[in-house]
Protein backbone atom coordinates (compact mmCIF):
# COMPACT_ATOMS: atom_id res chain seq x y z
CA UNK A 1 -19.28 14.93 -18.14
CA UNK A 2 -19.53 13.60 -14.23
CA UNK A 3 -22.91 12.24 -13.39
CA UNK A 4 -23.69 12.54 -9.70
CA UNK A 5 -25.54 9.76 -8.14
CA UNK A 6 -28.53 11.49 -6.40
CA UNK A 7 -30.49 8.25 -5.38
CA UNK A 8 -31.30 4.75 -6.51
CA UNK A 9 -34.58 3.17 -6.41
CA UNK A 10 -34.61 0.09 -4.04
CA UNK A 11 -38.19 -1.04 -4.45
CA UNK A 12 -41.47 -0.82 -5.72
CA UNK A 13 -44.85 -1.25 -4.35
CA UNK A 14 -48.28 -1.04 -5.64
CA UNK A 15 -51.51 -0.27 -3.01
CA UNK A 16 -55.22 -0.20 -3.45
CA UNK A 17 -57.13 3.03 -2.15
CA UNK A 18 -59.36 2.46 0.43
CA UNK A 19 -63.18 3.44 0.47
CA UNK A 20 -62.73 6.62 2.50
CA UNK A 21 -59.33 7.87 0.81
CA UNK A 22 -61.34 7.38 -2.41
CA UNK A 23 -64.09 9.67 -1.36
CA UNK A 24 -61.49 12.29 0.08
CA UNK A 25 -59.70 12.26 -3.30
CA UNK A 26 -62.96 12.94 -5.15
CA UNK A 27 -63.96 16.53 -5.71
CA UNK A 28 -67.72 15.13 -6.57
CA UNK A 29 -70.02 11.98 -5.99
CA UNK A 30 -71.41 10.96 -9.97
CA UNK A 31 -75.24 11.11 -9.38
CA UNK A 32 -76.10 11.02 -12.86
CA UNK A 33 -75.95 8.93 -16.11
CA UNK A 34 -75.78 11.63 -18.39
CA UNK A 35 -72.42 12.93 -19.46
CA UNK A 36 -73.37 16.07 -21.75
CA UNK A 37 -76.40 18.33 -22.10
CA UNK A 38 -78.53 17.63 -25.37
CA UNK A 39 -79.02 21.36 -25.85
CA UNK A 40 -75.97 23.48 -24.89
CA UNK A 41 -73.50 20.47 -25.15
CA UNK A 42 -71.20 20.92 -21.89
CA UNK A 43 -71.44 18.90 -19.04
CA UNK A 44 -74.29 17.77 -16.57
CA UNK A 45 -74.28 18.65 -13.23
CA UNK A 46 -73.61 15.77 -11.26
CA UNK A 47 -72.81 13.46 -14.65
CA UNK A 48 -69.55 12.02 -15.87
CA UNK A 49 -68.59 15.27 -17.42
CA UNK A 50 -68.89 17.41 -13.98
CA UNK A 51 -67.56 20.94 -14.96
CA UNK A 52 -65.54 19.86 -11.14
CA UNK A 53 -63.59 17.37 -13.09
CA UNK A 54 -61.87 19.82 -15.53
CA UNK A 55 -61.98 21.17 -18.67
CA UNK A 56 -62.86 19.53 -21.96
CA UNK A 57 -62.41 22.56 -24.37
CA UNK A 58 -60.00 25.15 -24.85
CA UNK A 59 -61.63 28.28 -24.10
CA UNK A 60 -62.77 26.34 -20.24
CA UNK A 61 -62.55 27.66 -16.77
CA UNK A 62 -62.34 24.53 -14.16
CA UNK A 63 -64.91 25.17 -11.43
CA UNK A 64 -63.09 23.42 -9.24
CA UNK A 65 -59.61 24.73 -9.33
CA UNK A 66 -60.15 28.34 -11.26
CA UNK A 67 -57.20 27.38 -13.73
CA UNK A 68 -57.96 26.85 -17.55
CA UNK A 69 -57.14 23.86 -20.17
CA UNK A 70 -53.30 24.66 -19.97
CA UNK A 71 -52.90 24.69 -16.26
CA UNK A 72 -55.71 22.54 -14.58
CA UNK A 73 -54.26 18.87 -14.05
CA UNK A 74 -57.61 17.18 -14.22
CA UNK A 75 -59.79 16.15 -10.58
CA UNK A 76 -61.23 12.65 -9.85
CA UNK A 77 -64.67 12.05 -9.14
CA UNK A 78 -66.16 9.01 -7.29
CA UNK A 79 -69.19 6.42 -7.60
CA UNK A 80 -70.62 5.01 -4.86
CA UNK A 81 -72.20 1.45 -4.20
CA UNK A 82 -75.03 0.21 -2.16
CA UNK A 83 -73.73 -3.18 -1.74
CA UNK A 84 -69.95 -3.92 -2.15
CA UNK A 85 -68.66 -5.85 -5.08
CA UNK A 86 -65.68 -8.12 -5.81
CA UNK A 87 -61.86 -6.12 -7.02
CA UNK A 88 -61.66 -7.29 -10.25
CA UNK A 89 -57.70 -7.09 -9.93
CA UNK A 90 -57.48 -9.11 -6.69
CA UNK A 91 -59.98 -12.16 -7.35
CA UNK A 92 -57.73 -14.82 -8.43
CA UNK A 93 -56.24 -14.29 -4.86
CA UNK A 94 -59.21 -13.95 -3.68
CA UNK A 95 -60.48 -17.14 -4.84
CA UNK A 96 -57.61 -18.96 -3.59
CA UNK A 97 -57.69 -17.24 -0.43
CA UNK A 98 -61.80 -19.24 0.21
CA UNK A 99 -60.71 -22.12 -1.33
CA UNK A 100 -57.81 -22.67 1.78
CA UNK A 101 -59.95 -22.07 4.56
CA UNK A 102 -62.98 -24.43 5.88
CA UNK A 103 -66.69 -23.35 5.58
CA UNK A 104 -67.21 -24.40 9.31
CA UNK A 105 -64.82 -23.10 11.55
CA UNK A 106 -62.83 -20.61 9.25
CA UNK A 107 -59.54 -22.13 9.74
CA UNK A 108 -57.01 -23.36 7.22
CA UNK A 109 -57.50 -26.53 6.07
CA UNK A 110 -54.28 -29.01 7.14
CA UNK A 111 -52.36 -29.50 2.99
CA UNK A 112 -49.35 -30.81 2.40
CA UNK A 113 -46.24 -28.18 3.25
CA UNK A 114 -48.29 -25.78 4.69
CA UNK A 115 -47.55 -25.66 8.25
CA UNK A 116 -43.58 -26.81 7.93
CA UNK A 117 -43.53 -24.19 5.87
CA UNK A 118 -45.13 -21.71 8.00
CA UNK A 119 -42.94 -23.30 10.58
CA UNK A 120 -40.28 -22.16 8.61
CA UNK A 121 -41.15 -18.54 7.89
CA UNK A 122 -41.97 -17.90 11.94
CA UNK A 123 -45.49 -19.15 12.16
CA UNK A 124 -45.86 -20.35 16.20
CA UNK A 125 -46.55 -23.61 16.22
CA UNK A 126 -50.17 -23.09 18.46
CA UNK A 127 -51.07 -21.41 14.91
CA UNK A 128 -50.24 -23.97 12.79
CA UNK A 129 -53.19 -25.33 10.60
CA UNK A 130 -51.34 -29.09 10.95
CA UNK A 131 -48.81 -31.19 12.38
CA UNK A 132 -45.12 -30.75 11.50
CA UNK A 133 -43.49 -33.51 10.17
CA UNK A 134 -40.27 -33.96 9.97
CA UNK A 135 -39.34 -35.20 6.38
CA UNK A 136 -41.32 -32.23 5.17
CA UNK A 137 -39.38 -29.66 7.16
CA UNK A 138 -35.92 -31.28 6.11
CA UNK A 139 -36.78 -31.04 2.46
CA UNK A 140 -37.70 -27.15 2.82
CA UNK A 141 -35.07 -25.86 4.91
CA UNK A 142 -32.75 -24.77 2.31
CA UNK A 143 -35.29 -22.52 0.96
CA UNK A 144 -35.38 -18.69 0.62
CA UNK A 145 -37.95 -16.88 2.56
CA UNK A 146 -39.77 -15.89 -0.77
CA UNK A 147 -39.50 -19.84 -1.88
CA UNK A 148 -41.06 -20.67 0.98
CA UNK A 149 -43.93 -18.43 0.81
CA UNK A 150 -44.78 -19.37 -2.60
CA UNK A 151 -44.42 -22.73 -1.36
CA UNK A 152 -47.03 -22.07 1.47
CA UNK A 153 -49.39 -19.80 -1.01
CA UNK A 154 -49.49 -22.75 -3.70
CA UNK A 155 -50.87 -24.88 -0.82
CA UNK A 156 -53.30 -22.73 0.69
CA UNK A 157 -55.20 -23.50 -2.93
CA UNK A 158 -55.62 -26.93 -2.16
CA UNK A 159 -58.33 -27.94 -0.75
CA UNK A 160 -59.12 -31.68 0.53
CA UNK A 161 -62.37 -33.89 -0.22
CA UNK A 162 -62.27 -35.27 2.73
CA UNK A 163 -63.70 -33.49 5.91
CA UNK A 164 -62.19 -31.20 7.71
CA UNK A 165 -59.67 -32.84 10.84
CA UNK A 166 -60.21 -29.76 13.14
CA UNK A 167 -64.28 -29.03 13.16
CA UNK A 168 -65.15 -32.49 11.16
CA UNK A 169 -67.57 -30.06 8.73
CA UNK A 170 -67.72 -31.30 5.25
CA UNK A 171 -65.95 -30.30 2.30
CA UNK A 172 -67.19 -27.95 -0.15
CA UNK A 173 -66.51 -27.46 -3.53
CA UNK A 174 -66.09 -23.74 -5.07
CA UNK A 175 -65.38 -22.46 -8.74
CA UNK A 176 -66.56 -18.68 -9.92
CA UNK A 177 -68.71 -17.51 -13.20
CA UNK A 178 -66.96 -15.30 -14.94
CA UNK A 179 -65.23 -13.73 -11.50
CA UNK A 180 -68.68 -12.52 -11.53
CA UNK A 181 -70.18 -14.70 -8.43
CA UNK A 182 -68.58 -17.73 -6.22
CA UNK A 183 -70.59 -21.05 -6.53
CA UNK A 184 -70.50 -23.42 -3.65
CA UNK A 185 -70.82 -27.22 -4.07
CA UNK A 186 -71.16 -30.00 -1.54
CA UNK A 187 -68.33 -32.56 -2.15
CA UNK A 188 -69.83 -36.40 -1.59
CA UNK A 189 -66.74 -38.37 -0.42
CA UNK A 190 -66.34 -42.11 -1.85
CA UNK A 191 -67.61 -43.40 1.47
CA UNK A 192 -70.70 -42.14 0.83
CA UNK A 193 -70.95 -43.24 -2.91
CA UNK A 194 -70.15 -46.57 -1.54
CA UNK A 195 -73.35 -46.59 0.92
CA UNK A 196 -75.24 -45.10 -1.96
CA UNK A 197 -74.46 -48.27 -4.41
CA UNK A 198 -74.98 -50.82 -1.11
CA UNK A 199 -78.80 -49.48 -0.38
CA UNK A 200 -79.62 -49.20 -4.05
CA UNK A 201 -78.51 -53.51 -4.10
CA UNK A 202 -80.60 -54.14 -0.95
CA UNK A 203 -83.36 -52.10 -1.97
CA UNK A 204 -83.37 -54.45 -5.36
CA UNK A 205 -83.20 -57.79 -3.75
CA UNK A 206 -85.75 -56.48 -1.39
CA UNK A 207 -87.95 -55.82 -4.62
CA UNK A 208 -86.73 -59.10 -5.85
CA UNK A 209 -87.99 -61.03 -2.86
CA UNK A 210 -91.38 -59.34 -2.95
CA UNK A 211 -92.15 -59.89 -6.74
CA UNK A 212 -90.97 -63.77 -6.03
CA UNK A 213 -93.48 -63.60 -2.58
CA UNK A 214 -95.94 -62.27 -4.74
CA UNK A 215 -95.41 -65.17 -7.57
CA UNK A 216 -95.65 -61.95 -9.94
CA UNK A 217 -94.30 -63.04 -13.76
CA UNK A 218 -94.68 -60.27 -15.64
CA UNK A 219 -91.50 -58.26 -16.90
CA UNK A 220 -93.37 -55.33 -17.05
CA UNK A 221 -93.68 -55.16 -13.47
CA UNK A 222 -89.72 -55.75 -13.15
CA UNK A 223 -88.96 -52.87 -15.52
CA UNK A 224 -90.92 -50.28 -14.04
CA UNK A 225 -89.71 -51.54 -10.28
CA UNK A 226 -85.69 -50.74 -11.86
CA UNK A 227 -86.51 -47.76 -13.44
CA UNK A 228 -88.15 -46.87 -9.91
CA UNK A 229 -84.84 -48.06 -7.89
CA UNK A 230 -82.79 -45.44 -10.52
CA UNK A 231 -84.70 -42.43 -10.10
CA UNK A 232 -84.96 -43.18 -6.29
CA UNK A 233 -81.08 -43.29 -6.47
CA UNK A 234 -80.92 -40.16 -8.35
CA UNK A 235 -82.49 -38.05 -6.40
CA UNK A 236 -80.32 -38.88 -4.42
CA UNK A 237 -77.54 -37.71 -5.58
CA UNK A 238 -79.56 -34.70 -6.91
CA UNK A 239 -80.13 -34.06 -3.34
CA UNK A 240 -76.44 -34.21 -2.57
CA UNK A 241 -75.08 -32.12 -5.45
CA UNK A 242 -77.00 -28.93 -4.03
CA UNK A 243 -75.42 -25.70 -5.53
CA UNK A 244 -75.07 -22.65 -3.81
CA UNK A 245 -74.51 -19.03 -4.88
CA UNK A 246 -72.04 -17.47 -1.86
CA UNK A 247 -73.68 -14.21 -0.97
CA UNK A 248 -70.88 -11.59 -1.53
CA UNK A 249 -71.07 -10.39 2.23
CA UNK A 250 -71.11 -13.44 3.61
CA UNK A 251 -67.92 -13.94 1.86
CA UNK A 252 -66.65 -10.82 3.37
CA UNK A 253 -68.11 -11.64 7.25
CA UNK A 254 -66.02 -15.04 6.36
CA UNK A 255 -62.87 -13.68 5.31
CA UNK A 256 -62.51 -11.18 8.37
CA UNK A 257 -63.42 -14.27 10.70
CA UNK A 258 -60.72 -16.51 9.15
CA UNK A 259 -58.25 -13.68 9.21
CA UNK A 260 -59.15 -13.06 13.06
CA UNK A 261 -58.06 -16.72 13.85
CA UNK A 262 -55.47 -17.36 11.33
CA UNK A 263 -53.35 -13.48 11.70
CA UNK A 264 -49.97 -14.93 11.71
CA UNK A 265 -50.96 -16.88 8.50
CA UNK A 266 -51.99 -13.99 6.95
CA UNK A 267 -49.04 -11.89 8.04
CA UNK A 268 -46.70 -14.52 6.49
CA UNK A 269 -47.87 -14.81 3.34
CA UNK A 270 -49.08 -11.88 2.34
CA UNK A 271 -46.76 -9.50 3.78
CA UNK A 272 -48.60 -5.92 2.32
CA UNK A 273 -51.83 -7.08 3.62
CA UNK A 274 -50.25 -5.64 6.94
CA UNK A 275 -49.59 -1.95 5.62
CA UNK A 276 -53.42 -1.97 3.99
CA UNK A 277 -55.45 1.05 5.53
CA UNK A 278 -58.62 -1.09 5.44
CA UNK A 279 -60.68 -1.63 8.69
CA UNK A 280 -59.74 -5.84 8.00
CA UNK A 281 -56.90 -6.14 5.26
CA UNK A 282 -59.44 -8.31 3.30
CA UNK A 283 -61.65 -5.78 2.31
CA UNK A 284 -59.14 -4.80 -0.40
CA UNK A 285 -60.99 -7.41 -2.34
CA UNK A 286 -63.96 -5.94 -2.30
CA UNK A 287 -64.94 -2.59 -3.76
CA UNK A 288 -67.48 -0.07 -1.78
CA UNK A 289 -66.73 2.71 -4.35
CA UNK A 290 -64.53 2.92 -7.55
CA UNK A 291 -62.85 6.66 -8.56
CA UNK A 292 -63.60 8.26 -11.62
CA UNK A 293 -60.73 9.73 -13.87
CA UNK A 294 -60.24 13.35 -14.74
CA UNK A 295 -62.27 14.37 -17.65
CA UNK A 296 -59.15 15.11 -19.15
CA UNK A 297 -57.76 11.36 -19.36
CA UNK A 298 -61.65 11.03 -20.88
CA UNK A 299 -61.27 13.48 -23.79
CA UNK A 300 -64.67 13.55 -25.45
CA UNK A 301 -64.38 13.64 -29.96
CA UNK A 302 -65.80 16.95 -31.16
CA UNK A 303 -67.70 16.63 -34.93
CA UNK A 304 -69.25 19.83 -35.69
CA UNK A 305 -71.83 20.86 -33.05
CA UNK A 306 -71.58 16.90 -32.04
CA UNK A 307 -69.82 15.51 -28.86
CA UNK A 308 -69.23 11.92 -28.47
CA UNK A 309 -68.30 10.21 -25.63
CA UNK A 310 -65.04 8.31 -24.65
CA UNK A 311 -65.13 4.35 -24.91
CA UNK A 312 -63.79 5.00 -20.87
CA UNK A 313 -66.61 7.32 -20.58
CA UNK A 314 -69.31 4.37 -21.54
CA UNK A 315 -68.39 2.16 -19.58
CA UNK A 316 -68.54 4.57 -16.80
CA UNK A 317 -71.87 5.02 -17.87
CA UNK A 318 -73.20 1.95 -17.63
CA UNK A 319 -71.79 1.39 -14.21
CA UNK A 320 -73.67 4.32 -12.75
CA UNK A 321 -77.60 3.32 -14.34
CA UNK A 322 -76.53 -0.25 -12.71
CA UNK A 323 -75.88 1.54 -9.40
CA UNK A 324 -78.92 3.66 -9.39
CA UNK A 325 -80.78 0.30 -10.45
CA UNK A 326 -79.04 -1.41 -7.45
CA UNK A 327 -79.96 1.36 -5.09
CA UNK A 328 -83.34 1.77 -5.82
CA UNK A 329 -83.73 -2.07 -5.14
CA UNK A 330 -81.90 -1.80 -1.97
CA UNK A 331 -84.05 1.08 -0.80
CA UNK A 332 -87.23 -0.80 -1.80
CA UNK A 333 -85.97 -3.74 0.07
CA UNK A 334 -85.44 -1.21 3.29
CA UNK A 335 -88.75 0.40 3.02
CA UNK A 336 -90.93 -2.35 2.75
CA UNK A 337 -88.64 -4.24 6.09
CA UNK A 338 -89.76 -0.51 7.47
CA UNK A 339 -93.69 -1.15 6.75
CA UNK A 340 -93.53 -5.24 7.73
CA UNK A 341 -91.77 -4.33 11.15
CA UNK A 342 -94.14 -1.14 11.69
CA UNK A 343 -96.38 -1.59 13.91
CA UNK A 344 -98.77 0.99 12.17
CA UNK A 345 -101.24 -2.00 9.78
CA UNK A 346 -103.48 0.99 8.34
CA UNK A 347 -99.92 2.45 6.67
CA UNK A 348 -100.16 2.43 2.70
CA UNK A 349 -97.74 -0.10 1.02
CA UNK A 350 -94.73 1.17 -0.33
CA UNK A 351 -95.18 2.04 -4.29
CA UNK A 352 -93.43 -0.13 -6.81
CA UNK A 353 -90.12 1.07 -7.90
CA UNK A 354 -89.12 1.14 -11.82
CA UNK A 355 -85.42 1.82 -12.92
CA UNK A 356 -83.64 2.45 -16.75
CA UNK A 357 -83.69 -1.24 -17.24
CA UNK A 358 -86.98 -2.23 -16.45
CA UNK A 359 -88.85 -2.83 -13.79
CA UNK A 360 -86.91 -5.28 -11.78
CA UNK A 361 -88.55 -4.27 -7.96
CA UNK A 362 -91.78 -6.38 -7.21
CA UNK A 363 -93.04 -7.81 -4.04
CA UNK A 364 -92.20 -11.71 -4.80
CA UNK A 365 -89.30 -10.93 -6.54
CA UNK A 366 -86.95 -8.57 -4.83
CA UNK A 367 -84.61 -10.58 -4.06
CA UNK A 368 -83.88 -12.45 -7.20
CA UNK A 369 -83.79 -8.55 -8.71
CA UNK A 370 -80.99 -7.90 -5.94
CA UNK A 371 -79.01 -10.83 -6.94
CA UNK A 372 -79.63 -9.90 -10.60
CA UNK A 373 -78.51 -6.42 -10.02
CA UNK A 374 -75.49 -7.26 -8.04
CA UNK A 375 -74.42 -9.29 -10.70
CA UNK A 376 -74.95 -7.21 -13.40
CA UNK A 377 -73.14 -4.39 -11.23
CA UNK A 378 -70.11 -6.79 -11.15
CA UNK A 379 -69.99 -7.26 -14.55
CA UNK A 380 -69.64 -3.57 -15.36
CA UNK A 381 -66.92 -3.05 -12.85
CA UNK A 382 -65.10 -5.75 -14.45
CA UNK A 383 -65.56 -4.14 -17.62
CA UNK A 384 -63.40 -1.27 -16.27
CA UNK A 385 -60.28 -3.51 -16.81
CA UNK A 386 -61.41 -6.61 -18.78
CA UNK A 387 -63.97 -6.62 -21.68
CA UNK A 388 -63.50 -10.62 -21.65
CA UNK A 389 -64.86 -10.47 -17.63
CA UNK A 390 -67.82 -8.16 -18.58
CA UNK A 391 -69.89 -10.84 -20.12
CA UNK A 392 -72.70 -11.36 -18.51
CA UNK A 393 -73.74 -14.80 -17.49
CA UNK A 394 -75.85 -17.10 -19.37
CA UNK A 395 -79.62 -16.67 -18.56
CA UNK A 396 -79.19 -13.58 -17.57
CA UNK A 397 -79.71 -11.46 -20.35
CA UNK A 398 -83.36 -11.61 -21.15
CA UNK A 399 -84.41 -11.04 -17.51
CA UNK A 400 -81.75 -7.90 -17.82
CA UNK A 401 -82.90 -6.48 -21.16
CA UNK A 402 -79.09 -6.88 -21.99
CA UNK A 403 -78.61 -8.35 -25.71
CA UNK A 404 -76.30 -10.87 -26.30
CA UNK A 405 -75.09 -8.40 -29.33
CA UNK A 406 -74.43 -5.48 -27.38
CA UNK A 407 -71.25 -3.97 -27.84
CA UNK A 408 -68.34 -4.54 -26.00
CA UNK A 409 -66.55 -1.36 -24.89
CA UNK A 410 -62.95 -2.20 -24.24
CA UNK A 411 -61.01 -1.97 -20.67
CA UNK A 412 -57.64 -1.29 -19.93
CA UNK A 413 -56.19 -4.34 -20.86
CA UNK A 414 -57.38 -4.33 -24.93
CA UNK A 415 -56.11 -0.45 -24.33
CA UNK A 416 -52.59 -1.64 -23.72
CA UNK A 417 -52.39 -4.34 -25.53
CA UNK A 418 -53.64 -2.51 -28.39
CA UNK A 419 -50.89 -0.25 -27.75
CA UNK A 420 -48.19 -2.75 -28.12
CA UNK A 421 -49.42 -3.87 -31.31
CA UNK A 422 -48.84 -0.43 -32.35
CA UNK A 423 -45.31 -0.54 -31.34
CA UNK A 424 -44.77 -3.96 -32.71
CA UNK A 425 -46.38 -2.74 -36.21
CA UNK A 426 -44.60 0.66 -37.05
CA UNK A 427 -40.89 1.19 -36.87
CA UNK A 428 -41.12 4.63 -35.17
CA UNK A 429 -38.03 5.79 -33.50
CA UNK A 430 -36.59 2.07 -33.36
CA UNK A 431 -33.51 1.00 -33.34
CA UNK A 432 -32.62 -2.08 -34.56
CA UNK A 433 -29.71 -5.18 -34.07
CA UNK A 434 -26.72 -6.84 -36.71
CA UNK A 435 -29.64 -9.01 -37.79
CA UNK A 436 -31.39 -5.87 -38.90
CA UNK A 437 -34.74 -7.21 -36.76
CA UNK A 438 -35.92 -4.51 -34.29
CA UNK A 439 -36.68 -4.45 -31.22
CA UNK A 440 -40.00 -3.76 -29.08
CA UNK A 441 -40.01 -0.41 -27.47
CA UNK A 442 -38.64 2.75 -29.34
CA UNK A 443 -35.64 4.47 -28.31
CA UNK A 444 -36.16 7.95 -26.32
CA UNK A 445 -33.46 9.45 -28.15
CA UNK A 446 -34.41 8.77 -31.86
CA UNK A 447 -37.48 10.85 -33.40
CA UNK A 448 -40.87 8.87 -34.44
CA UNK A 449 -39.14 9.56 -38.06
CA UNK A 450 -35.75 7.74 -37.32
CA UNK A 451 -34.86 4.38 -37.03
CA UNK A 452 -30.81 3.28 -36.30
CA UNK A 453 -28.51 0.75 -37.66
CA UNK A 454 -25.28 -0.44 -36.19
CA UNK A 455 -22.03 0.14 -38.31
CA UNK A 456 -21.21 -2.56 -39.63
């Protein structure tokens, strides 16, 4: 038999959805927590069971598309954010990304390799975040172009303690929680520790002096004069070791102003950031919105007059009550803005606002409930694709309600990998080698109740 060639595949690329393509694949907007009725058992209007997204029994009409369970392919659904949050898939690059540029002037910082190889990949040399040096460029130019960019990525992640040559800011420090929230540090610089150690020596022999002026004897006096000279010193360096939570649109506002000075950088190494159809080709690691499968990749278990929801389903579920929660803070935030800037005094305050996990919204505390809620939001959208990046931080959970024994739904990744330890375990439709071990995947062409040897 002749086999015509028809076509061969010559690459493959993966893309993220944008916030508007989302909500124009979306048949619905998910308003509401609840996935099925208590009393007739189908789904809620507006819920994660929309009768919109398809059918979930056999004797169902789609509302939606018209067809039943044997024709209707399923529709996607959407749930929308009042603050953005961080792609769970795209925050290691992400991270590295805020790590390479400076705090004050949102350029790259100058690291070894960088710009020679940016030289070498077409960079201009106006755009360059350093000098070229020679030695550097002669030991990368018989690199490939995807050598090189590795090269130049693996730099970008390196970031200097010493200040930065172009603005002469100071260097910061950042590590993440749990890809959860971005933690800013500021880095003191051996110089400084230096100057610290000389004015803690003159402030003793200053002490020194006056105790000897004084003709003071006693030890006592001595001891508690030290122990005053260390805590002086440690505040200090209390004082210098601020930390700082990075405000997740301030992280945004700062990655579209680095990529506005540094676009040929950006073009360079990340090639696909180019074809993005974002407003900046950053925001693909953020989030606005996230899409909602079909109800049919959600298949609720049926026991008796009982329906029980998907694992997928639950963790859908929390993230909308953590979006309502988040909205209803971010709308109490608005209003009461609305009654300080009115110029109306004899207006009635704004009432308080309670939500399904407790009454977070007060007057003195609205904005730690914000940044409570926007990490807690996080955590859930992480959840989507990583149980082990759904944990929510330390300290957190009493002021949340959230036990620290609540139960874990799994994400997409303990879904797959649970599915190759099914394949690993059961020898359906494997074949195996002359050593008689088998191999990973099963064979298309055997049955689930085959397994093939070799002649031997």
């Amino acid at each position: 038999m002749n086999c015509t060639n028809v076509g061969q595949i010559a690459g493959l690329r993966y893309g993220f959805y944008s916030p508007d393509e989302i909500r124009r694949l979306s048949v619905r907007k998910v308003t509401n927590d609840l996935a099925f009725d208590k009393f007739t058992g189908r789904g809620v209007d507006g819920g994660l069971h929309d009768v919109n997204f398809g059918v979930i029994g056999y004797s169902e009409t789609c509302a939606h598309c018209g067809m039943d369970f044997t024709d209707c392919p399923g529709h996607c659904g959407h749930i929308e954010f009042s603050k953005p949050v961080f792609n769970p898939f795209m925050f290691d690059v992400l991270y590295k990304i805020v790590k390479s540029f400076c705090f004050g002037c949102f350029r790259l910082y100058s690291a070894e390799y960088l710009a020679s190889a940016l030289y070498l990949l077409g960079a201009p040399v106006s755009k360059l975040p350093g000098k070229l040096k020679a030695l550097e460029i002669k030991e990368l130019e018989g690199l490939s172009g995807d050598d090189l960019r590795q090269v130049a990525i693996r730099n970008l992640a390196t970031r200097p303690r010493a200040p930065c040559k172009l603005c002469g800011s100071g260097s910061w420090g950042l590590r993440h929680i749990s890809k959860q929230q971005l933690v800013l540090h500021p880095i003191s610089i051996a110089g400084g520790n230096r100057s610290k150690a000389r004015m803690k020596e003159e402030l003793e022999e200053d002490c020194s002096d006056l105790l000897e002026g004084c003709k003071v004897d006693d030890q006592r006096m001595e001891q508690k004069l030290s122990m005053f000279i260390d805590m002086s010193d440690g505040s200090e360096v209390s004082k210098a070791e601020t930390i700082y939570t990075a405000n997740l649109s301030t992280a945004r506002n700062m990655l579209s102003e680095a990529i506005k000075s540094q676009q040929h950088s950006k073009e360079i190494c990340f090639p696909p950031a180019a074809r993005l159809n974002h407003t900046f080709p950053t925001d693909v690691f953020f989030m606005d919105n996230v899409l909602l499968s079909p109800s049919l990749c959600r298949w609720p278990r049926h026991v008796g007059n009982l329906v029980y929801e998907h694992p997928e389903t639950a963790v859908y579920v929390r993230i909308v009550k953590r979006a309502q929660c988040l909205h209803n803070i971010v709308e109490f935030i608005r209003q009461r803005n609305e009654v300080s800037n009115s110029a109306d005094v004899n207006k009635p305050p704004e009432p308080k606002s309670t939500t399904s996990d407790g009454d977070l919204i007060d007057d003195a505390q609205s904005d730690g409930a914000l940044k409570l809620a926007t990490v807690l939001l996080q955590a859930a959208v992480n959840g989507i694709y990583d149980m082990s990046m759904a944990i929510t931080p330390l300290g957190l959970e009493s002021r949340s309600g959230i036990s620290s024994n609540a139960v874990r739904l799994p994400g997409l990744r303990q879904r797959l990998e649970r599915k190759e330890g099914l394949f690993r375990m059961h020898m359906m439709g494997k074949r195996v080698n002359f050593a008689c071990r088998s191999v990973i995947s099963p064979d298309p062409n055997l049955s689930v109740t085959e397994v093939s040897f070799y002649l031997i």
